[in-house]
N, C-alpha and C. Protein backbone atom coordinates (compact mmCIF):
# COMPACT_ATOMS: atom_id res chain seq x y z
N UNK A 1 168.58 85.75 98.94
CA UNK A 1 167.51 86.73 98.90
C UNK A 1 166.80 86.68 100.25
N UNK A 2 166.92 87.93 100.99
CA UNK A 2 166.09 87.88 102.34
C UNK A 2 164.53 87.70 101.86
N UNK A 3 164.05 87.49 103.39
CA UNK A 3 162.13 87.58 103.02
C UNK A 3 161.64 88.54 102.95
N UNK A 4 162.14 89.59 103.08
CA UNK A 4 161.95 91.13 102.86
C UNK A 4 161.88 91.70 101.19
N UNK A 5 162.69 91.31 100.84
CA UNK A 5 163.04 91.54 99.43
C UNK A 5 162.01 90.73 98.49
N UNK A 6 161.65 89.46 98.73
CA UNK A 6 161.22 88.95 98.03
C UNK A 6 159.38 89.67 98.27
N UNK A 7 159.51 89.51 99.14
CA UNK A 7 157.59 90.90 99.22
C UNK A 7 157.62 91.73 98.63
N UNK A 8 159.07 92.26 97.99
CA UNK A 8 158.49 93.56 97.95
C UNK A 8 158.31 93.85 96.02
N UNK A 9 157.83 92.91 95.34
CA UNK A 9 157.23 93.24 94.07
C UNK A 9 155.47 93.01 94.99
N UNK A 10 155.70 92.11 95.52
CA UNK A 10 153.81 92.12 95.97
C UNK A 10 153.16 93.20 96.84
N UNK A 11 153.99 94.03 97.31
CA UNK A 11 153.58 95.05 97.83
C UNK A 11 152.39 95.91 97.58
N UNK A 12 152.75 96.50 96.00
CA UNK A 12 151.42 97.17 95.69
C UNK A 12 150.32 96.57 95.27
N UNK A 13 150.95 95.33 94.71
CA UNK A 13 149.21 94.17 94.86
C UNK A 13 148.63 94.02 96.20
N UNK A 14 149.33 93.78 97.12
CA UNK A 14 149.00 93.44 98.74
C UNK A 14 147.92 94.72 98.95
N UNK A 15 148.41 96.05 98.89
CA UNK A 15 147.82 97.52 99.26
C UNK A 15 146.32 97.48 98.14
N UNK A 16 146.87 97.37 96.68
CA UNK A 16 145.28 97.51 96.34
C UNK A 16 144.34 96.54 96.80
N UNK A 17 144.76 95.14 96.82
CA UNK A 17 143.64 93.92 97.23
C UNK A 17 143.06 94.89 99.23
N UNK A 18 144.07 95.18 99.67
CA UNK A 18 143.54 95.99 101.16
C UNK A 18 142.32 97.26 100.84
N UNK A 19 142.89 97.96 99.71
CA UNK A 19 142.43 99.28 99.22
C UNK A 19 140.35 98.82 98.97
N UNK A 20 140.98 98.08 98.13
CA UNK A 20 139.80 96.90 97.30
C UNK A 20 138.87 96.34 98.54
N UNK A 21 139.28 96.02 99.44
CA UNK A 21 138.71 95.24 100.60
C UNK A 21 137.82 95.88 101.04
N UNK A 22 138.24 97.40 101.57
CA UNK A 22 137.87 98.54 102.41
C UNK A 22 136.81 99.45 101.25
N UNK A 23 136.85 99.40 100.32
CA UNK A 23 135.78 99.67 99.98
C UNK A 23 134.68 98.81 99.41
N UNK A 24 135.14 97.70 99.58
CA UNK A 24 133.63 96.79 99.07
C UNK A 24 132.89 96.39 100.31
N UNK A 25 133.74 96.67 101.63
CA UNK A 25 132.93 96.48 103.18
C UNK A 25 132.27 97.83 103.58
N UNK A 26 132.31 98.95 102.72
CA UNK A 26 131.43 99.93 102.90
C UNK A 26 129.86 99.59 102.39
N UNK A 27 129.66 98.59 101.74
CA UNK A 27 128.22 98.52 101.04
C UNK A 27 127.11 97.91 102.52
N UNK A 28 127.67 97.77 103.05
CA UNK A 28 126.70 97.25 104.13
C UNK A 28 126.81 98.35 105.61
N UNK A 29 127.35 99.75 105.19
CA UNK A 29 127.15 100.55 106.08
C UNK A 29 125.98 101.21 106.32
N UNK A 30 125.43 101.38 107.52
CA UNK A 30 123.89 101.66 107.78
C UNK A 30 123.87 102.97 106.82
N UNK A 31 122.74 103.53 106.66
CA UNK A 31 122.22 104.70 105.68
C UNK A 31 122.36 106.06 106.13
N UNK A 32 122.51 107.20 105.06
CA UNK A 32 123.06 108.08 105.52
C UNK A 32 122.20 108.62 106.21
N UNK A 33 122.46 109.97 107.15
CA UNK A 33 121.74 110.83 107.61
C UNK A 33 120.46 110.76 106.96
N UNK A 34 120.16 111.70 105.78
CA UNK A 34 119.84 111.52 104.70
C UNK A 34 118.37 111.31 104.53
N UNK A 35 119.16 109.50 104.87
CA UNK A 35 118.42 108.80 103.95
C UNK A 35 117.63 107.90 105.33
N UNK A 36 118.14 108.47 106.76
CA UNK A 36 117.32 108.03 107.82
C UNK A 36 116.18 108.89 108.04
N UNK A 37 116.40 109.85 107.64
CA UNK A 37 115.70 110.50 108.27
C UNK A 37 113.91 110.55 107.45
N UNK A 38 114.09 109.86 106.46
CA UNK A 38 112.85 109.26 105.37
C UNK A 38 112.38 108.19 106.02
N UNK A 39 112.65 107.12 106.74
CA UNK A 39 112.17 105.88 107.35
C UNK A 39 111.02 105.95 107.59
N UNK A 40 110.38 105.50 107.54
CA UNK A 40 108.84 105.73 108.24
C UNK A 40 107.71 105.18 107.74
N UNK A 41 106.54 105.63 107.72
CA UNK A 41 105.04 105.54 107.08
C UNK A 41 105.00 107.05 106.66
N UNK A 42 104.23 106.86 105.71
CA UNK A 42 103.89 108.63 105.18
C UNK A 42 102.60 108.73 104.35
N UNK A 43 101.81 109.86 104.22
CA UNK A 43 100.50 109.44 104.09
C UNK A 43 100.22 110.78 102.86
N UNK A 44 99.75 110.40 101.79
CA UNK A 44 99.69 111.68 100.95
C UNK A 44 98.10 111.48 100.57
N UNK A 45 97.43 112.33 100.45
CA UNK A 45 95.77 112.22 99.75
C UNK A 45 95.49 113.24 98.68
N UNK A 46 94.64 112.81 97.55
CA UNK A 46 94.46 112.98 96.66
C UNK A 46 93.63 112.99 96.15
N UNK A 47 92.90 114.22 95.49
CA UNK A 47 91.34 113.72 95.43
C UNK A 47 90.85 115.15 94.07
N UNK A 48 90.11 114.50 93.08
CA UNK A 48 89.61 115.38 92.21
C UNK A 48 88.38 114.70 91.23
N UNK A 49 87.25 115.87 90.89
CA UNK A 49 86.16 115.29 90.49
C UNK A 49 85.71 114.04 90.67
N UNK A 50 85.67 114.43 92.54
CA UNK A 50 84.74 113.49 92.80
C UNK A 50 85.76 111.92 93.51
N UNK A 51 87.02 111.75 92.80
CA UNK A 51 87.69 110.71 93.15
C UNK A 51 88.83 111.14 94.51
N UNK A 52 88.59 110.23 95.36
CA UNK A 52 89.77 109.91 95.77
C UNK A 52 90.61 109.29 96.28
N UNK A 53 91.71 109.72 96.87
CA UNK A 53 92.99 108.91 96.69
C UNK A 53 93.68 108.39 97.94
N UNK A 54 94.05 107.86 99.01
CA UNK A 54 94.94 107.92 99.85
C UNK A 54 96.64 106.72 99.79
N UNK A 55 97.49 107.64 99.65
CA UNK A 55 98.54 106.66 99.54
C UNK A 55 99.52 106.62 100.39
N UNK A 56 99.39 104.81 100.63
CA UNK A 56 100.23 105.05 102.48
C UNK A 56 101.48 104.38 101.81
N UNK A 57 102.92 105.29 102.08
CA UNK A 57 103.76 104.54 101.80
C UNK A 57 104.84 104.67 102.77
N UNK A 58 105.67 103.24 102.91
CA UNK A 58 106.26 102.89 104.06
C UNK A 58 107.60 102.81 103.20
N UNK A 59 108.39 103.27 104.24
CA UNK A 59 109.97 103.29 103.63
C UNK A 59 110.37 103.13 104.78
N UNK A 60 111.19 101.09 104.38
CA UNK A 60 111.67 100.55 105.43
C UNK A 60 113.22 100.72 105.42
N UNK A 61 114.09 100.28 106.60
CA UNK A 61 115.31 100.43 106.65
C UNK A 61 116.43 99.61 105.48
N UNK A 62 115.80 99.05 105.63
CA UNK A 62 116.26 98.25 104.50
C UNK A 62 116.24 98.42 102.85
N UNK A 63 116.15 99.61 102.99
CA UNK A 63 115.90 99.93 101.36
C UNK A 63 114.74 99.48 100.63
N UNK A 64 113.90 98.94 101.35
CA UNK A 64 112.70 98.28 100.32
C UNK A 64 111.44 99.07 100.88
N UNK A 65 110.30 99.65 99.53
CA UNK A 65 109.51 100.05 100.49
C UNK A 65 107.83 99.80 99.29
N UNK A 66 106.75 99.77 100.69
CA UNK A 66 105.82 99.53 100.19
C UNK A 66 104.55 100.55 100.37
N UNK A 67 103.75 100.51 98.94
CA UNK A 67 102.88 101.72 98.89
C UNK A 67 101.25 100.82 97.91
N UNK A 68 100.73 101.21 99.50
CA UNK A 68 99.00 100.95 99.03
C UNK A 68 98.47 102.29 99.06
N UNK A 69 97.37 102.04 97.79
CA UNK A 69 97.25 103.23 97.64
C UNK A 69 95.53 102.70 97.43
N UNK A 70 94.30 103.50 97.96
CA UNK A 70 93.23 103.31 98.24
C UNK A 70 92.22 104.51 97.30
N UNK A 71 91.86 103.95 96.35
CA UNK A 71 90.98 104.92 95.49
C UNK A 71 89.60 104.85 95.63
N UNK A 72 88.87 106.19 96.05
CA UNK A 72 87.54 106.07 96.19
C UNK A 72 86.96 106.69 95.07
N UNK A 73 85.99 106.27 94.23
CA UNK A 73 85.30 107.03 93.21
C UNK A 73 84.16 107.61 93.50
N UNK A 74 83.40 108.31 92.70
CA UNK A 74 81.93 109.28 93.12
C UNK A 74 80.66 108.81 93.55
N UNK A 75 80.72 107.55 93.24
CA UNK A 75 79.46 106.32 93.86
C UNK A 75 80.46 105.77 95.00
N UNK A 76 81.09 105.52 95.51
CA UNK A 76 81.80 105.18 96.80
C UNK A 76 82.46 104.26 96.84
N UNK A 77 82.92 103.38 95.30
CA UNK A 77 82.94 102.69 95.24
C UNK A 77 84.85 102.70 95.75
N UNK A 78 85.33 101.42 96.24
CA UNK A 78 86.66 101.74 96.78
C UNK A 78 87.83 100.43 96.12
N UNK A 79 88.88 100.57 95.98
CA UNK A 79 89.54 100.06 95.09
C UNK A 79 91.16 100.30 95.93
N UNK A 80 91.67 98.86 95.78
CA UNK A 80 92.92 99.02 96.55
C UNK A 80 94.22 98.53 95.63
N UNK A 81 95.36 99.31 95.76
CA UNK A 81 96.59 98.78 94.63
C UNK A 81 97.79 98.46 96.11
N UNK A 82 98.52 97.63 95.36
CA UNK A 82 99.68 97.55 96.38
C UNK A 82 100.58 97.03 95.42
N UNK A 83 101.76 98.14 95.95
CA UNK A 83 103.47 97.98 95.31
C UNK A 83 104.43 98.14 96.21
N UNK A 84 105.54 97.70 95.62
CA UNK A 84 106.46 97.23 96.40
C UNK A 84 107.85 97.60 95.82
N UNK A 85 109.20 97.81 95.85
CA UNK A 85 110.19 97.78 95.25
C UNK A 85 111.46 98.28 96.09
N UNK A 86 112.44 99.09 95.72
CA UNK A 86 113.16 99.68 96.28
C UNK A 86 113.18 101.15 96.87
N UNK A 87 113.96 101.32 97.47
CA UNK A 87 114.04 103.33 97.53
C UNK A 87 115.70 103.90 97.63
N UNK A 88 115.84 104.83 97.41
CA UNK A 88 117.26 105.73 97.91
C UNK A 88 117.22 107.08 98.05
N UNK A 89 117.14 108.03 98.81
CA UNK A 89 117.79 109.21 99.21
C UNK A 89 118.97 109.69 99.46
N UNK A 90 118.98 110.46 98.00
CA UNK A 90 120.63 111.07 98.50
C UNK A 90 120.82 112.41 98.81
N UNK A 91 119.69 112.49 99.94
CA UNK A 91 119.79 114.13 99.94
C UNK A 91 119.39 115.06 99.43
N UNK A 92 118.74 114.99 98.31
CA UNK A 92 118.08 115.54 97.48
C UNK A 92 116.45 115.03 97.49
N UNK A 93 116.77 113.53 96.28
CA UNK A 93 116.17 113.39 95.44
C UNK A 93 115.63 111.99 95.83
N UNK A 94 114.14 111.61 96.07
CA UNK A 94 113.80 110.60 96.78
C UNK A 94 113.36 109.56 94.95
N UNK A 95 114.07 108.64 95.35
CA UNK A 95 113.99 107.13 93.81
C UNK A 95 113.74 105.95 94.36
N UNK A 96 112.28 105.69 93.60
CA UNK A 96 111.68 104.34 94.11
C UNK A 96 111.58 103.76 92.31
N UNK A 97 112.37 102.26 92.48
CA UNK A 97 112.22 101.40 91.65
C UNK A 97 111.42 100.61 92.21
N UNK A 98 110.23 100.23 90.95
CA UNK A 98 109.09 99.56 91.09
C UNK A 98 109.36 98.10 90.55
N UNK A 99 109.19 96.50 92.01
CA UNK A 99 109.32 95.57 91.58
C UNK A 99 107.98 94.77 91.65
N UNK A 100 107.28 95.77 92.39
CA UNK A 100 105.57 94.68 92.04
C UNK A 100 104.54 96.02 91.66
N UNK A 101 104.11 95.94 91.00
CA UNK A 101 103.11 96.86 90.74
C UNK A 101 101.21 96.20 90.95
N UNK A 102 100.77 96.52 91.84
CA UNK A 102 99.63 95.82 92.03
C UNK A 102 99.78 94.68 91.83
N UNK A 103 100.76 94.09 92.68
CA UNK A 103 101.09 92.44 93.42
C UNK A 103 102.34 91.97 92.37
N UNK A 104 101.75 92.59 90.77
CA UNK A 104 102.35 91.77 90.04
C UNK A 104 103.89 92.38 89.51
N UNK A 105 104.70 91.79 89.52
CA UNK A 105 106.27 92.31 88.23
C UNK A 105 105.58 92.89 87.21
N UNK A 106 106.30 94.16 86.85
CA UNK A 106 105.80 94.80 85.95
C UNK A 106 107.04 94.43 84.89
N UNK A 107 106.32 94.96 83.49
CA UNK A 107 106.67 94.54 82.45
C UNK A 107 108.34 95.27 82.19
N UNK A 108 109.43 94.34 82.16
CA UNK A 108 110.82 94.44 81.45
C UNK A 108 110.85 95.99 80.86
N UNK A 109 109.59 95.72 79.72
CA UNK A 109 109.98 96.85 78.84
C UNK A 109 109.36 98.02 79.50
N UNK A 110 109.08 97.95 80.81
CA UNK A 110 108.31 99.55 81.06
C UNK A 110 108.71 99.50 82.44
N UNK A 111 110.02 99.46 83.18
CA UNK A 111 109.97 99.05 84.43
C UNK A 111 109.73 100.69 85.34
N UNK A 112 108.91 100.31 86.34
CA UNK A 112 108.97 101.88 86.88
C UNK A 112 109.63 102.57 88.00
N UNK A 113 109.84 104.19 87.68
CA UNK A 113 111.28 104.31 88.22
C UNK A 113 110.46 105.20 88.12
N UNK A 114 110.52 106.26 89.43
CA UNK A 114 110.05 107.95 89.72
C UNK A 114 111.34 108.62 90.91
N UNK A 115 111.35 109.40 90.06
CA UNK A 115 112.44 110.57 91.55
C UNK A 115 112.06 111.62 91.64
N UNK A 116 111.72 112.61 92.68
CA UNK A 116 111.26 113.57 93.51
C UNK A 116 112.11 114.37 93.87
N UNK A 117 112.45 115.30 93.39
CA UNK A 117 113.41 116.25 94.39
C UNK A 117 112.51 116.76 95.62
N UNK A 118 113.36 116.55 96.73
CA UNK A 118 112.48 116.63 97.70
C UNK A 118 112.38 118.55 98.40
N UNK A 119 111.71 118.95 99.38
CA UNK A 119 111.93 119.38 100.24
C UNK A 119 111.14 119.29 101.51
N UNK A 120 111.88 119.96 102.42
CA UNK A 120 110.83 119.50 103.70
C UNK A 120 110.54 120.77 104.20
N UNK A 121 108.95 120.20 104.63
CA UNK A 121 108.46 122.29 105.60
C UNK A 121 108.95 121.58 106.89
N UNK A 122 109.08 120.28 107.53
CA UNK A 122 109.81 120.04 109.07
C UNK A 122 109.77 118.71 108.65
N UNK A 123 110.37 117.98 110.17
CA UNK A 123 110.59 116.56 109.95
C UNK A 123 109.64 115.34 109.57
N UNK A 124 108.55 116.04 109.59
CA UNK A 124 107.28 114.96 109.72
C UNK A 124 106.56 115.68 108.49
N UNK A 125 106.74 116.64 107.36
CA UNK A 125 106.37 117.23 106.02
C UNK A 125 107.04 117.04 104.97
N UNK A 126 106.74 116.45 103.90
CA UNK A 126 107.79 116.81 102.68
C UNK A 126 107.00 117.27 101.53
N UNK A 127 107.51 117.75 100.63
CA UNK A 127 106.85 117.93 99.05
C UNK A 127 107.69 117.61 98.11
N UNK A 128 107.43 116.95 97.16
CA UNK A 128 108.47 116.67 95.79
C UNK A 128 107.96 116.79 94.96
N UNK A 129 108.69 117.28 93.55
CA UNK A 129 108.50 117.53 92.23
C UNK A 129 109.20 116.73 91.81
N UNK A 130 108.38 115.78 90.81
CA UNK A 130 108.96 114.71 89.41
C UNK A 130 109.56 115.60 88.04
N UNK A 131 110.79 116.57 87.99
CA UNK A 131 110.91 117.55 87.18
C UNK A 131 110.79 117.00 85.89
N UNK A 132 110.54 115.62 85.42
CA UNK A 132 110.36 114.81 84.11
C UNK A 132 108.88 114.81 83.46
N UNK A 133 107.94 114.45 84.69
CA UNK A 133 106.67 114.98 84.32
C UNK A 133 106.07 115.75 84.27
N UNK A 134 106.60 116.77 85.74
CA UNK A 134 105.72 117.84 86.57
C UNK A 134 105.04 117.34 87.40
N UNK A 135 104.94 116.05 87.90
CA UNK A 135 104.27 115.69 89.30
C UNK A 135 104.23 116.60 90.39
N UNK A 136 103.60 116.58 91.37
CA UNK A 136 104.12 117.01 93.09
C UNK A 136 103.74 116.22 93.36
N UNK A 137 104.21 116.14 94.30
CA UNK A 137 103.71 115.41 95.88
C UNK A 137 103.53 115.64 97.22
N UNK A 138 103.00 115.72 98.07
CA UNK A 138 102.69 115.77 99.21
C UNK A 138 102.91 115.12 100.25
N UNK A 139 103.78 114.31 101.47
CA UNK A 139 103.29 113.41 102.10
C UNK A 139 103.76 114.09 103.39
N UNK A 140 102.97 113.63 104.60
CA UNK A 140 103.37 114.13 106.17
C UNK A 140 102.57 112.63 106.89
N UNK A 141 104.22 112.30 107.51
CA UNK A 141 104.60 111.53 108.95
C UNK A 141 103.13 111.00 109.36
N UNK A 142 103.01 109.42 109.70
CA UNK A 142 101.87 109.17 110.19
C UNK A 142 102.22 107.53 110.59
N UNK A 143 101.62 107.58 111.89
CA UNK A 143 102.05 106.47 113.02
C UNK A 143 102.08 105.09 112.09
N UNK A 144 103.12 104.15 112.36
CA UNK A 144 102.96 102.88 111.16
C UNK A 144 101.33 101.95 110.95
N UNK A 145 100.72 102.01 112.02
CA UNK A 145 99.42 101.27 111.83
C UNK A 145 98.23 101.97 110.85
N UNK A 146 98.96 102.91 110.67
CA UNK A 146 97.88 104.15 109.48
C UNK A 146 96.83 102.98 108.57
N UNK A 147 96.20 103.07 108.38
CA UNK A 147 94.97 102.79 107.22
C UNK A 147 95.14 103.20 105.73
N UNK A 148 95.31 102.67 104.36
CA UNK A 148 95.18 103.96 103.57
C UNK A 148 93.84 104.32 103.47
């Protein structure tokens, strides 16, 4: 039996374990168009009877992103939250899974998850609708040292 012959039942194992290879070394390819073009700080405000709102949220390269959000009430009084979790853009639809909710892990049974279909009026504007609740949103481009 040549050494030729004897490879060749392992052949199509050889090709899928290659096949297999080449797509599990795609998970660490930088982010799409997409989903660069979201990177940033972004600043949305919010404000009714009397309260309001500013929420600075940062969407880092790395898929993780963080959002303080600064509430002022009608006596002046001011109040700060900070969360933290994941993000993804696929072109559409902007999805942040929530892993700290005001510092802390939020509860198993209620974990929070919001997606936005997005659009943009230019590169530094967006607006999204939560089509589950009816949310919008608002946010436009603002230098990383922003304040909320």
């Amino acid at each position: 039996m040549s050494g030729l012959a004897f490879l060749k039942p392992w052949l199509p194992i050889a090709l899928a374990l290659l096949a297999l290879a080449a797509l599990l070394s795609t998970r660490g390819d930088p982010p799409t168009d997409a989903q660069s073009q979201l990177r940033g700080t972004w600043l949305r405000e919010d404000g009714e009877n009397g309260v309001t709102a500013r929420h600075l949220l940062v969407l880092e390269a790395d898929g993780g992103f963080r959002e303080t959000v600064r509430v002022v009430d009608g006596t002046g009084v001011s109040t700060k939250f900070v969360h933290a979790g994941t993000w993804l853009y696929d072109g559409t639809n902007l999805k942040r899974k929530y892993t700290l909710v005001n510092g802390q892990p939020p509860s198993r049974l209620n974990l929070p998850f919001l997606t936005f279909e997005l659009a943009f009026a230019s590169r530094n504007e967006f607006a999204g609708i939560d089509h589950i609740h009816g949310n919008r949103i608002a946010y436009r481009r603002v230098a990383p040292e922003t304040e909320p």
